[in-house]
C-alpha atoms as a PDB file:
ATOM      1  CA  UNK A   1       8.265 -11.981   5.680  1.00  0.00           C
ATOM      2  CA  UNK A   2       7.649  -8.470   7.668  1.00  0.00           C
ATOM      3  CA  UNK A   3       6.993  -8.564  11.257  1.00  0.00           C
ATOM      4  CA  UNK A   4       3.830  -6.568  10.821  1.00  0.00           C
ATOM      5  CA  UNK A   5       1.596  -5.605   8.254  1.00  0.00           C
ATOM      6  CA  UNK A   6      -1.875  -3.423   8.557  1.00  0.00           C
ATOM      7  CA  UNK A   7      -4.418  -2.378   5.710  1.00  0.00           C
ATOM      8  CA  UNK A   8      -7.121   0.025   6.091  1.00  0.00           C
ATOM      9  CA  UNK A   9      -9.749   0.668   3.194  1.00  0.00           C
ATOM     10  CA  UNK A  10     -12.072   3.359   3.542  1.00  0.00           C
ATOM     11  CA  UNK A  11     -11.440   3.600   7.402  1.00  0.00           C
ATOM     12  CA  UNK A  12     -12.033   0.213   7.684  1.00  0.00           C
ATOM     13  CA  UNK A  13      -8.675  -2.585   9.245  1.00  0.00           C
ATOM     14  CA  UNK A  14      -9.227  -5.269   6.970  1.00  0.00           C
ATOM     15  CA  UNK A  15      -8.208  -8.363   8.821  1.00  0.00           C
ATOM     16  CA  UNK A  16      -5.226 -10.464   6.736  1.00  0.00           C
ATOM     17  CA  UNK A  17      -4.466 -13.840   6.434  1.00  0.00           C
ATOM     18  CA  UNK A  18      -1.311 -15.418   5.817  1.00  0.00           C
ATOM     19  CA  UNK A  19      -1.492 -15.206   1.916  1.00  0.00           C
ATOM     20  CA  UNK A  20      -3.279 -11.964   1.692  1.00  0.00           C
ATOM     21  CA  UNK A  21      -0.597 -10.881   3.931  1.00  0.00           C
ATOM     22  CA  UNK A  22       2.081 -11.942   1.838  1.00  0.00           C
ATOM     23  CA  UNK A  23       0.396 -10.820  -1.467  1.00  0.00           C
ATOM     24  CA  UNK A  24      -0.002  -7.524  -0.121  1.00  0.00           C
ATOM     25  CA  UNK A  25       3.551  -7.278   1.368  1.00  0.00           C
ATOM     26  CA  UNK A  26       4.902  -8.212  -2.130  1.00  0.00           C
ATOM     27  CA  UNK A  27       3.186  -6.077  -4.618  1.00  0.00           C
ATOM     28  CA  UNK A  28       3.792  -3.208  -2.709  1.00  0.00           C
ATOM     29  CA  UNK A  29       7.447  -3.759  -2.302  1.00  0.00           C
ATOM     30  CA  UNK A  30       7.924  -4.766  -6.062  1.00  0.00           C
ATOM     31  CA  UNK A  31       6.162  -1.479  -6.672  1.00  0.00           C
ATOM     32  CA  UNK A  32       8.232   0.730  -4.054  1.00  0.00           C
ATOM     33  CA  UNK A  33      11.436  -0.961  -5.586  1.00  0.00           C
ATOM     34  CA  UNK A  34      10.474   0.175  -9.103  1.00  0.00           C
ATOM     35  CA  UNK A  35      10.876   3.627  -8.309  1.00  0.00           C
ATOM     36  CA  UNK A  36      13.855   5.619  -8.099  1.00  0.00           C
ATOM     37  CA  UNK A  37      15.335   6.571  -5.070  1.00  0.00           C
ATOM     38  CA  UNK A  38      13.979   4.230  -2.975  1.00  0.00           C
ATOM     39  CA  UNK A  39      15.504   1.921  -0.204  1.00  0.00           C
ATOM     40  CA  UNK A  40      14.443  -1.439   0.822  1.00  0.00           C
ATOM     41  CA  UNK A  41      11.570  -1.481   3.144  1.00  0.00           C
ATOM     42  CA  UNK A  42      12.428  -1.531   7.320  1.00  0.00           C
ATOM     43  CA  UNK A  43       9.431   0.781   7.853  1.00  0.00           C
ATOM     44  CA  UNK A  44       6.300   1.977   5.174  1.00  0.00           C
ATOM     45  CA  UNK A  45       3.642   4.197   5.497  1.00  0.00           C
ATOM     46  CA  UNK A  46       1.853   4.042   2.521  1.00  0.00           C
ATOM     47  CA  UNK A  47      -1.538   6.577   1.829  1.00  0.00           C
ATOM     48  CA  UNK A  48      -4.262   6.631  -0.620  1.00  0.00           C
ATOM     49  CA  UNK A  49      -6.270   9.610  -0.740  1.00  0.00           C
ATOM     50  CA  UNK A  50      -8.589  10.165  -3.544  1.00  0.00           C
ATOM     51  CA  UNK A  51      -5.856  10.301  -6.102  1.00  0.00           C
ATOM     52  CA  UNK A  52      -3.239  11.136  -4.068  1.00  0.00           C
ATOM     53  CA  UNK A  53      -0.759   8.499  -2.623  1.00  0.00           C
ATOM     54  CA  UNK A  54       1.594   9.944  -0.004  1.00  0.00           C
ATOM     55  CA  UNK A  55       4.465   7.077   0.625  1.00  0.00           C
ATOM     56  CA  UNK A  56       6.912   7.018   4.174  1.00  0.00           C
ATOM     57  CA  UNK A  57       9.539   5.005   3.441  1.00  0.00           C
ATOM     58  CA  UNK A  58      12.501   4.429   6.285  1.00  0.00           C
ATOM     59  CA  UNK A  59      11.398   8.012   7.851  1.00  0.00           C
ATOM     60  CA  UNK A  60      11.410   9.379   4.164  1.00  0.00           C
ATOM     61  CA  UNK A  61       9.143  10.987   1.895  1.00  0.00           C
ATOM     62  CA  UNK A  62       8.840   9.557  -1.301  1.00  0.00           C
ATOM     63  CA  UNK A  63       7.331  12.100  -4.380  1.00  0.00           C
ATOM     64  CA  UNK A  64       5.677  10.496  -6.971  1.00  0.00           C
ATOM     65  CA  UNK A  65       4.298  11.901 -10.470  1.00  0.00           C
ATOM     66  CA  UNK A  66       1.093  11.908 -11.515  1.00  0.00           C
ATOM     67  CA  UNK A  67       1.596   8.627 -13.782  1.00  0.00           C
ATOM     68  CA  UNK A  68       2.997   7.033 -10.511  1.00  0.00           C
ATOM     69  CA  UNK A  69      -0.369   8.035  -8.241  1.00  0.00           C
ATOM     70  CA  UNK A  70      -2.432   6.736 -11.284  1.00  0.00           C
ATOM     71  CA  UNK A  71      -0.628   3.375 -11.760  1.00  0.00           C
ATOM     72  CA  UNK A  72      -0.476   2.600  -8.398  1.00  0.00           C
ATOM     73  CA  UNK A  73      -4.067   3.880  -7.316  1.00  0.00           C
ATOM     74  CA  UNK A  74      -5.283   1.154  -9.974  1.00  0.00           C
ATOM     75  CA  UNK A  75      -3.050  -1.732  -8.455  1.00  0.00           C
ATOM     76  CA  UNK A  76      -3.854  -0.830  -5.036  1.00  0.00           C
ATOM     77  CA  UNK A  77      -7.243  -0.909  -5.586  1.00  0.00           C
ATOM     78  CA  UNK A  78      -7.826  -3.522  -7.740  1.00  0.00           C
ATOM     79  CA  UNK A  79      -5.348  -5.937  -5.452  1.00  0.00           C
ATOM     80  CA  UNK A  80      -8.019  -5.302  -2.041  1.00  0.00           C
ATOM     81  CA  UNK A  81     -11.012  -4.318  -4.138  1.00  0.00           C
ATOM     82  CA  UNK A  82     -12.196  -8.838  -3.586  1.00  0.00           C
ATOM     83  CA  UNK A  83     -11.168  -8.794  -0.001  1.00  0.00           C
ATOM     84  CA  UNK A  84     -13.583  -9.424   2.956  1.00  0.00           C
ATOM     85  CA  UNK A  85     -14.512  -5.923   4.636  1.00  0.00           C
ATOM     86  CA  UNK A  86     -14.213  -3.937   1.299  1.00  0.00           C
ATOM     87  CA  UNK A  87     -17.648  -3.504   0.211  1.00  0.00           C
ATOM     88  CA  UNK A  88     -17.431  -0.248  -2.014  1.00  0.00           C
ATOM     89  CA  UNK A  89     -15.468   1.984  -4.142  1.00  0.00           C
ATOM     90  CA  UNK A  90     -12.046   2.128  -2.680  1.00  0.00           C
ATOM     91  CA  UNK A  91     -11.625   5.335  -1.643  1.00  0.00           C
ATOM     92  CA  UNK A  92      -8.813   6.009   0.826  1.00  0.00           C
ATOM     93  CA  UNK A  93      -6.173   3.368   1.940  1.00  0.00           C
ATOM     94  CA  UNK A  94      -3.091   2.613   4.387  1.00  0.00           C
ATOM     95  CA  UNK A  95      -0.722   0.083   4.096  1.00  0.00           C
ATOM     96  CA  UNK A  96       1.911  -0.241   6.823  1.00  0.00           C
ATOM     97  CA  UNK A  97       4.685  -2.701   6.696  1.00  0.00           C
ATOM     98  CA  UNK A  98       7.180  -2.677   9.437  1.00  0.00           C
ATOM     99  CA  UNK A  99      10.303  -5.135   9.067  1.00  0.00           C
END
């Protein structure tokens, strides 16, 4: 399990228990390690903007393609789109993981 984990949706901290936590911590990493090029995760910075994700990985950027931003716009927001403190349209995000 990481040492910390934050989520933000729509400039909101959405407060995370244990299995949220580890739900969250998991998808993203199974997502992160489905790309190429990437690293396992000591340190993530992951974005959400619109369309856009921007991803910091280990003090890296990481590009992604347009099929990429789409596929993981729709998990991202469909995995915190039920939590407590996300009462709209998910419109910006941040997911930070530190191991």
């Amino acid at each position: 399990m990481t040492k910390y984990i934050s989520l933000k949706v729509n400039d909101v901290d959405i407060k995370l228990d244990y299995f949220v936590q580890a739900f969250v911590d998991h998808t993203v990493r199974g997502m992160l390690e489905s790309l190429e090029d990437t690293e396992s995760v000591r340190e993530l910075d992951l974005t959400l903007e619109g369309d856009t994700i921007g991803i910091q990985l280990n003090s890296k950027h990481i590009s992604t393609n347009n099929f990429v931003n789409k596929i993981m716009k729709s998990t991202l927001s469909g995995m915190v789109a039920p939590l407590k403190g996300v009462s709209s349209e998910v419109r910006s995000m941040r997911v930070q993981i530190k191991q």
